[in-house]
N, C-alpha and C. Protein backbone atom coordinates (compact mmCIF):
# COMPACT_ATOMS: atom_id res chain seq x y z
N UNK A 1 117.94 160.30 175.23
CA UNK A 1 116.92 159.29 175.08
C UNK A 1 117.60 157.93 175.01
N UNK A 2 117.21 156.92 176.19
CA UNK A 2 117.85 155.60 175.66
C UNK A 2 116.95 154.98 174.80
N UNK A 3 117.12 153.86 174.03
CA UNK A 3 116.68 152.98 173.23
C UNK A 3 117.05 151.65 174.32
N UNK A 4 115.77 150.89 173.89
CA UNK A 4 116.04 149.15 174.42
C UNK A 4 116.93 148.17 173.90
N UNK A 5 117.21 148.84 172.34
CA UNK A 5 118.09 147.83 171.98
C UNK A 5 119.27 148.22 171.82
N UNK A 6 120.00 149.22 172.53
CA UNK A 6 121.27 149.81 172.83
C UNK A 6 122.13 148.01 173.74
N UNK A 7 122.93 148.06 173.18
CA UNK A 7 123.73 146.30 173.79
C UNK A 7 124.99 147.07 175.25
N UNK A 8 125.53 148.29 175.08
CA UNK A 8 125.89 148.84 176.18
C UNK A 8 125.44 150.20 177.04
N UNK A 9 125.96 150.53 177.93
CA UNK A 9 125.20 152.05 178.17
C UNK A 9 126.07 153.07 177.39
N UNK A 10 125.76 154.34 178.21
CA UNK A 10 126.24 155.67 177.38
C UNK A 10 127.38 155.65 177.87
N UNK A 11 127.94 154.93 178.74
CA UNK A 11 129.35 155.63 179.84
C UNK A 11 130.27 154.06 178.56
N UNK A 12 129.92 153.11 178.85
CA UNK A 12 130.78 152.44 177.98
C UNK A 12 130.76 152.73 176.46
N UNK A 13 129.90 152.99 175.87
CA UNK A 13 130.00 153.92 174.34
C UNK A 13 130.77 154.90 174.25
N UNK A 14 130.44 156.05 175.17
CA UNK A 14 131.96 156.80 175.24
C UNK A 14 132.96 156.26 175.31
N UNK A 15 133.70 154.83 176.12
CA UNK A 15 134.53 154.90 176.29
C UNK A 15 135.17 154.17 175.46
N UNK A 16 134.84 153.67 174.33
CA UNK A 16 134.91 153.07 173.31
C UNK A 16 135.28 153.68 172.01
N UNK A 17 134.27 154.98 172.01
CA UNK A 17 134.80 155.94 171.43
C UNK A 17 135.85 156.62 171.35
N UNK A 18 136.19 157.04 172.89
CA UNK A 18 137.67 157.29 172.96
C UNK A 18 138.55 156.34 172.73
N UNK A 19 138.96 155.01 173.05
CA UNK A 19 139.58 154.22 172.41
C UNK A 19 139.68 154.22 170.99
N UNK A 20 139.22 154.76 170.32
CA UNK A 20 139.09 154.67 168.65
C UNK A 20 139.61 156.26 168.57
N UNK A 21 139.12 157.25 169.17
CA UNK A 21 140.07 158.56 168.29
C UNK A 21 141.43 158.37 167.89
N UNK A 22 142.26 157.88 168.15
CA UNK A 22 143.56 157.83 167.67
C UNK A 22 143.67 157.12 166.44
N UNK A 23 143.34 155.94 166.40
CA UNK A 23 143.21 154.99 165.31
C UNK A 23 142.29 156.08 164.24
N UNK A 24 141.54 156.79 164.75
CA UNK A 24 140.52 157.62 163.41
C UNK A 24 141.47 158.44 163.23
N UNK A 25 142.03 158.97 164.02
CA UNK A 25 142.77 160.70 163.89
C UNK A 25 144.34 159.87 162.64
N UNK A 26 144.85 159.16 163.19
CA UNK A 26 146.31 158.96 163.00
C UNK A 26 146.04 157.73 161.50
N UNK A 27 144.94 156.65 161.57
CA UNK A 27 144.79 156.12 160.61
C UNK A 27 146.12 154.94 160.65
N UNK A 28 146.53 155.04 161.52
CA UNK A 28 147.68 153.45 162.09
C UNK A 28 146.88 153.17 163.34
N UNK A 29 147.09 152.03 163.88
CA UNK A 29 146.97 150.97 165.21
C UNK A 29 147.64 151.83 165.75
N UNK A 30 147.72 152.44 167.52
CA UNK A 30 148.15 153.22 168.35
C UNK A 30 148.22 152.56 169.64
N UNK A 31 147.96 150.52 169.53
CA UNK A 31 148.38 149.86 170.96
C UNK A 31 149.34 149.86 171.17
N UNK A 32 149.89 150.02 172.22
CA UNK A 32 151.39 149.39 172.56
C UNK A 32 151.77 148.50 173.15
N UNK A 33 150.58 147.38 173.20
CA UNK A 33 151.13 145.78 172.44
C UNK A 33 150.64 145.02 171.48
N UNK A 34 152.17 144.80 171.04
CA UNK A 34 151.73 144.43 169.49
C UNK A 34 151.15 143.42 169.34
N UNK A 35 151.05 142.68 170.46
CA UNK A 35 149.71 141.28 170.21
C UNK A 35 148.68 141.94 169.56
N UNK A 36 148.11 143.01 170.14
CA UNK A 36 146.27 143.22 170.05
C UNK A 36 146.56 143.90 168.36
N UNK A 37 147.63 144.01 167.49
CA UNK A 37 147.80 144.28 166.07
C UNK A 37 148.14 143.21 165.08
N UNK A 38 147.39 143.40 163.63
CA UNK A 38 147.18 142.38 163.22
C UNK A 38 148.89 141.64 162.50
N UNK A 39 149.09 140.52 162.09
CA UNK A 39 150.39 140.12 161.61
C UNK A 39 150.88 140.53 160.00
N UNK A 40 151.84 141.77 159.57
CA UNK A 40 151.70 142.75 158.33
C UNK A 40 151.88 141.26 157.30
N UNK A 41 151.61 141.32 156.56
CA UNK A 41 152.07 140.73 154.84
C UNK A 41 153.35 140.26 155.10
N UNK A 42 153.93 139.04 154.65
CA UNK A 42 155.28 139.18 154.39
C UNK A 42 155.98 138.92 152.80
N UNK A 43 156.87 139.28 152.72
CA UNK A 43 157.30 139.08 151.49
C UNK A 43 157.08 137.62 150.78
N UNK A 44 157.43 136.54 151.11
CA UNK A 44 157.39 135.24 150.39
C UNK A 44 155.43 135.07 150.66
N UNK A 45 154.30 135.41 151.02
CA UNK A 45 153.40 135.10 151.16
C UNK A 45 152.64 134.96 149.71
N UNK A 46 151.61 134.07 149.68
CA UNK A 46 151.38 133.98 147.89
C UNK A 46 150.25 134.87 148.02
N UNK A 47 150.08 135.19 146.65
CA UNK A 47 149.24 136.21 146.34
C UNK A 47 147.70 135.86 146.49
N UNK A 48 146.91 136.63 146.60
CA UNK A 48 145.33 136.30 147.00
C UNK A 48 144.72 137.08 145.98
N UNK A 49 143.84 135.89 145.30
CA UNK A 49 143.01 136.21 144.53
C UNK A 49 141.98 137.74 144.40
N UNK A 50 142.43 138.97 143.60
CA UNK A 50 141.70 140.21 143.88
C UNK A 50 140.25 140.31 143.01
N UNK A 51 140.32 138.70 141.90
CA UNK A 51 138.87 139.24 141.29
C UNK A 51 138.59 137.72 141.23
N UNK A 52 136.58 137.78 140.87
CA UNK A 52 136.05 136.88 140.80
C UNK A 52 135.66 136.23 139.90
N UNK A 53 136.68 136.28 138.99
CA UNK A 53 136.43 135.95 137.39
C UNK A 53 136.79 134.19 136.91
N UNK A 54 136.00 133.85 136.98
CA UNK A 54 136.12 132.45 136.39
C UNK A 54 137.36 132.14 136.00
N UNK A 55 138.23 130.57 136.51
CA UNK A 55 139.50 130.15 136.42
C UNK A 55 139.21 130.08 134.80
N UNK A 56 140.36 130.04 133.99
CA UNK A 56 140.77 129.22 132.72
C UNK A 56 140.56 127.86 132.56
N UNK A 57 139.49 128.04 131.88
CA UNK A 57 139.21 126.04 131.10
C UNK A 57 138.04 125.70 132.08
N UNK A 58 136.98 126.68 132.96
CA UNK A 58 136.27 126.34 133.25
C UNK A 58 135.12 127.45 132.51
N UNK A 59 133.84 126.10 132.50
CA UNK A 59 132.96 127.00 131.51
C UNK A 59 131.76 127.50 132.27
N UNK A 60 131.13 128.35 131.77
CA UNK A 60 130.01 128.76 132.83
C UNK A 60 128.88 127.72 133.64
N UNK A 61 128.46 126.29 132.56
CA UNK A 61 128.31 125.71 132.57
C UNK A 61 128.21 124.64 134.18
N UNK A 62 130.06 124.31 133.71
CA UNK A 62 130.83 123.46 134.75
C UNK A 62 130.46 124.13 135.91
N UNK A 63 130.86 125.53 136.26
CA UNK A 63 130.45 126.35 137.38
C UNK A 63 129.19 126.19 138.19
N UNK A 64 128.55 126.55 137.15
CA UNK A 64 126.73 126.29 137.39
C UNK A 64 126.57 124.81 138.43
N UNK A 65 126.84 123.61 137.63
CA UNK A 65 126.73 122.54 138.08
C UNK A 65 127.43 122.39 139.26
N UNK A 66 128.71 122.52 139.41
CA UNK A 66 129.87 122.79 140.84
C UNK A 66 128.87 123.29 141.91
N UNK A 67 128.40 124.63 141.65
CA UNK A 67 127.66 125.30 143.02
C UNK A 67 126.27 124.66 142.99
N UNK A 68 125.56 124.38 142.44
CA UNK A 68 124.41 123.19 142.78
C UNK A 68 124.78 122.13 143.05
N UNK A 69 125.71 121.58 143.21
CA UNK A 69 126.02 120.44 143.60
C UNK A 69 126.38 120.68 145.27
N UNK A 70 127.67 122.08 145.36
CA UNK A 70 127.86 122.11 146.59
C UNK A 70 126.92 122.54 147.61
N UNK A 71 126.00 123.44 147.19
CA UNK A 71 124.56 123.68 147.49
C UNK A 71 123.91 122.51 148.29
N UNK A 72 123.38 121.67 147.61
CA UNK A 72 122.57 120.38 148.07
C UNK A 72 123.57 119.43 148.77
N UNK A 73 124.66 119.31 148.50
CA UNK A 73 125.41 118.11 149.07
C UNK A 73 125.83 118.46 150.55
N UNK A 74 126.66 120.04 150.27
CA UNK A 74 126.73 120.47 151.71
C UNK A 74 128.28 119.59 151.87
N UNK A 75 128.42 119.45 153.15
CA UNK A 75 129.42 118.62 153.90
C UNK A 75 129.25 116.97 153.98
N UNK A 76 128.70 116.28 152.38
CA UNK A 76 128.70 115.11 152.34
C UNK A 76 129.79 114.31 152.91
N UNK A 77 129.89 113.70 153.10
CA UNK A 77 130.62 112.32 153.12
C UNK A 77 130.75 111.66 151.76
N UNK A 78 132.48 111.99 151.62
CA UNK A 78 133.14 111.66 150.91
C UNK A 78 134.09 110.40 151.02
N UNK A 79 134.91 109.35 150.09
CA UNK A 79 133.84 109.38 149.04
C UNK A 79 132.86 108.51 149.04
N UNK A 80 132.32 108.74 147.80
CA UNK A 80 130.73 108.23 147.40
C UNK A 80 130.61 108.01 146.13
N UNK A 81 129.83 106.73 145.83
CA UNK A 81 129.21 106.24 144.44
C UNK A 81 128.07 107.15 144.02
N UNK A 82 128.11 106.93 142.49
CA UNK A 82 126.88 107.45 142.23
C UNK A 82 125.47 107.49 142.43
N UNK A 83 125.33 106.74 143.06
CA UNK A 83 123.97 105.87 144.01
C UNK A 83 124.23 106.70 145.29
N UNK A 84 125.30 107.15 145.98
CA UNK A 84 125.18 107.23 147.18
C UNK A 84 124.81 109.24 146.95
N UNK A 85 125.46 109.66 145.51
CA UNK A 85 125.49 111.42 145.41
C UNK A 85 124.09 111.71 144.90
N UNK A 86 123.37 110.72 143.91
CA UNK A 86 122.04 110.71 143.71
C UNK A 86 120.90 110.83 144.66
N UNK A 87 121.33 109.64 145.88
CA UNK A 87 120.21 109.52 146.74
C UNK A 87 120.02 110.96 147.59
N UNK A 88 121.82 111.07 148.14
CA UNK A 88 121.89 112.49 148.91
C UNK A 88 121.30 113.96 148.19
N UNK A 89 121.55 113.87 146.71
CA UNK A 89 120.95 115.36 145.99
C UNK A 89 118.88 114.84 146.25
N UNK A 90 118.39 113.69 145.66
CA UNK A 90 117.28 113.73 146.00
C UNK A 90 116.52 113.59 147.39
N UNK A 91 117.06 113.39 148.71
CA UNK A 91 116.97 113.64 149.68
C UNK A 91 117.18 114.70 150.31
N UNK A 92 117.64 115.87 149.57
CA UNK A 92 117.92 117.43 149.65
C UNK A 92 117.09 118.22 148.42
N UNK A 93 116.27 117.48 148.18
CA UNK A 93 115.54 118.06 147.10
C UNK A 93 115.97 118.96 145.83
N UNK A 94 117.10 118.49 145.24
CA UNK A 94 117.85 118.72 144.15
C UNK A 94 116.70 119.14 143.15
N UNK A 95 117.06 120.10 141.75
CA UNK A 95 116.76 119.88 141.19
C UNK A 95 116.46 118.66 140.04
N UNK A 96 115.50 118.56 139.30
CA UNK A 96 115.39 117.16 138.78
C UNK A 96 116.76 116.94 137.95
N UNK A 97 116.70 117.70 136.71
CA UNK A 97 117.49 117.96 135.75
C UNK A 97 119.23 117.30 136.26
N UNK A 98 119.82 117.91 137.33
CA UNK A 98 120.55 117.67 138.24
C UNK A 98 120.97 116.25 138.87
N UNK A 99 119.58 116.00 139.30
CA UNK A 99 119.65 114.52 139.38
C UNK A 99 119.76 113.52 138.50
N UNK A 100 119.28 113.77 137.37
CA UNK A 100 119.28 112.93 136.19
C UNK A 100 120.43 113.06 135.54
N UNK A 101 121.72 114.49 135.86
CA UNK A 101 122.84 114.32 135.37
C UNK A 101 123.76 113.40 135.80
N UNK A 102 123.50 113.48 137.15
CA UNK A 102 124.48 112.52 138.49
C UNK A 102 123.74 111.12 137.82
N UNK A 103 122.71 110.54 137.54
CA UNK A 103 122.38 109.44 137.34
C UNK A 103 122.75 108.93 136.44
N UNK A 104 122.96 109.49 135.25
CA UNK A 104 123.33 109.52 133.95
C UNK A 104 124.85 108.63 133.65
N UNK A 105 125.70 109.13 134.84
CA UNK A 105 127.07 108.74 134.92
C UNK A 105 126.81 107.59 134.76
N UNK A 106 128.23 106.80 134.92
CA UNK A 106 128.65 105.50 135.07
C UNK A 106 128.26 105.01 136.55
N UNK A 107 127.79 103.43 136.25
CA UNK A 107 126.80 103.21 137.79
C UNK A 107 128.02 102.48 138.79
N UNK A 108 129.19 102.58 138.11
CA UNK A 108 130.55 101.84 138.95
C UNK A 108 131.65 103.59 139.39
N UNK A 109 130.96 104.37 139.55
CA UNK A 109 131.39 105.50 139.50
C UNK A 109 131.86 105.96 140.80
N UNK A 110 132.81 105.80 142.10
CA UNK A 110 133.45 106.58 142.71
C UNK A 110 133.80 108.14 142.91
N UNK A 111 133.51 108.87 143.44
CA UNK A 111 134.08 110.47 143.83
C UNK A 111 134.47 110.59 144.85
N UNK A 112 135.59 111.57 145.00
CA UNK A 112 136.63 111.63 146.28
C UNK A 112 136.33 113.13 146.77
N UNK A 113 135.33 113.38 145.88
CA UNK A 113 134.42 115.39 146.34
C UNK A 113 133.51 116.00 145.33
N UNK A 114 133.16 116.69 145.82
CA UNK A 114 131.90 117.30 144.93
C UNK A 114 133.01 118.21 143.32
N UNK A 115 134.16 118.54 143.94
CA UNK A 115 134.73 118.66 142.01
C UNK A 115 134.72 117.50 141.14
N UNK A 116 134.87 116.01 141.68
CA UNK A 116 135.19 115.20 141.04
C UNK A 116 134.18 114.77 140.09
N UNK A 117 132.86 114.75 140.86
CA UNK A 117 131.43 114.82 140.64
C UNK A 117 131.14 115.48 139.39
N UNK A 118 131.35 117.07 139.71
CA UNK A 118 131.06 117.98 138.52
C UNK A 118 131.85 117.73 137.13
N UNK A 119 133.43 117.05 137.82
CA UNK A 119 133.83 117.10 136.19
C UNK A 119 133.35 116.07 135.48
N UNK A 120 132.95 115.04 136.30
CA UNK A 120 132.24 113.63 135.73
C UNK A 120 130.99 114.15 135.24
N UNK A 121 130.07 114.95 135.06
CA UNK A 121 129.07 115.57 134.80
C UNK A 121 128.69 116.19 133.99
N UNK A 122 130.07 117.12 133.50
CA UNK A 122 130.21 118.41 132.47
C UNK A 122 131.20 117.84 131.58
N UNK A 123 131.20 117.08 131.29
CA UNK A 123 132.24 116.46 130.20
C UNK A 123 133.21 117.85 129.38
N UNK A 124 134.51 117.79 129.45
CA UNK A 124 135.08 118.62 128.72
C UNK A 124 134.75 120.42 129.55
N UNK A 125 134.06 120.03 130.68
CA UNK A 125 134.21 121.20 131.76
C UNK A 125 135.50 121.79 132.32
N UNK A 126 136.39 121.23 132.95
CA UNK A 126 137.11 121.34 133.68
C UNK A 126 138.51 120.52 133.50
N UNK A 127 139.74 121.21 132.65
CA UNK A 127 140.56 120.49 132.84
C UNK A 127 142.18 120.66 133.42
């Protein structure tokens, strides 16, 4: 039975399939060129973060505010006064609360990114 939303036929599905028994059977890469395999780990490489647990000295808080901020701001244009992160969160329909934190700041206030923002925000958030 075909289906309409099959993206190849039956002759290229098989043959796709067979391309993959080895890699299933053997459980290593089985090209023999090593371009089309990926580049292993090397020793001096730094380590990558394995859990998602909140850095040290940041509070749930600070967090909260960070991802609503990056949320609404998006790929602002940096940097920006507080007039310029206000107008952009209420022109993205920010929450109020939110807005009134960013407003709250100092009105001679500069940011060079949306962290700079948050720590200006969460006082004693992030240090």
């Amino acid at each position: 039975m075909q289906r309409g939303s099959d993206r190849v036929s039956r002759r290229q599905d098989d043959e796709m399939k067979h391309e993959l028994q080895g890699l299933l059977r053997s459980g290593h890469p089985t090209r023999t060129e090593e371009w089309h395999d990926p580049e292993p780990v090397a020793d001096d490489d730094p380590e990558l973060a394995s859990d998602m647990t909140p850095r040290p000295g940041l509070t749930g808080e600070f967090e909260k505010v960070r991802f609503d901020l990056a949320r609404h701001l998006g790929r602002t244009r940096f940097p920006a006064d507080r007039d310029a992160v206000v107008s952009m969160l209420r022109h993205d329909n920010a929450p109020e609360p939110l807005c009134e934190r960013i407003s709250a700041l100092a009105e001679d206030s500069v940011f060079a990114n949306i962290q700079e923002v948050a720590v200006a925000a969460v006082p004693g958030g992030a240090h």
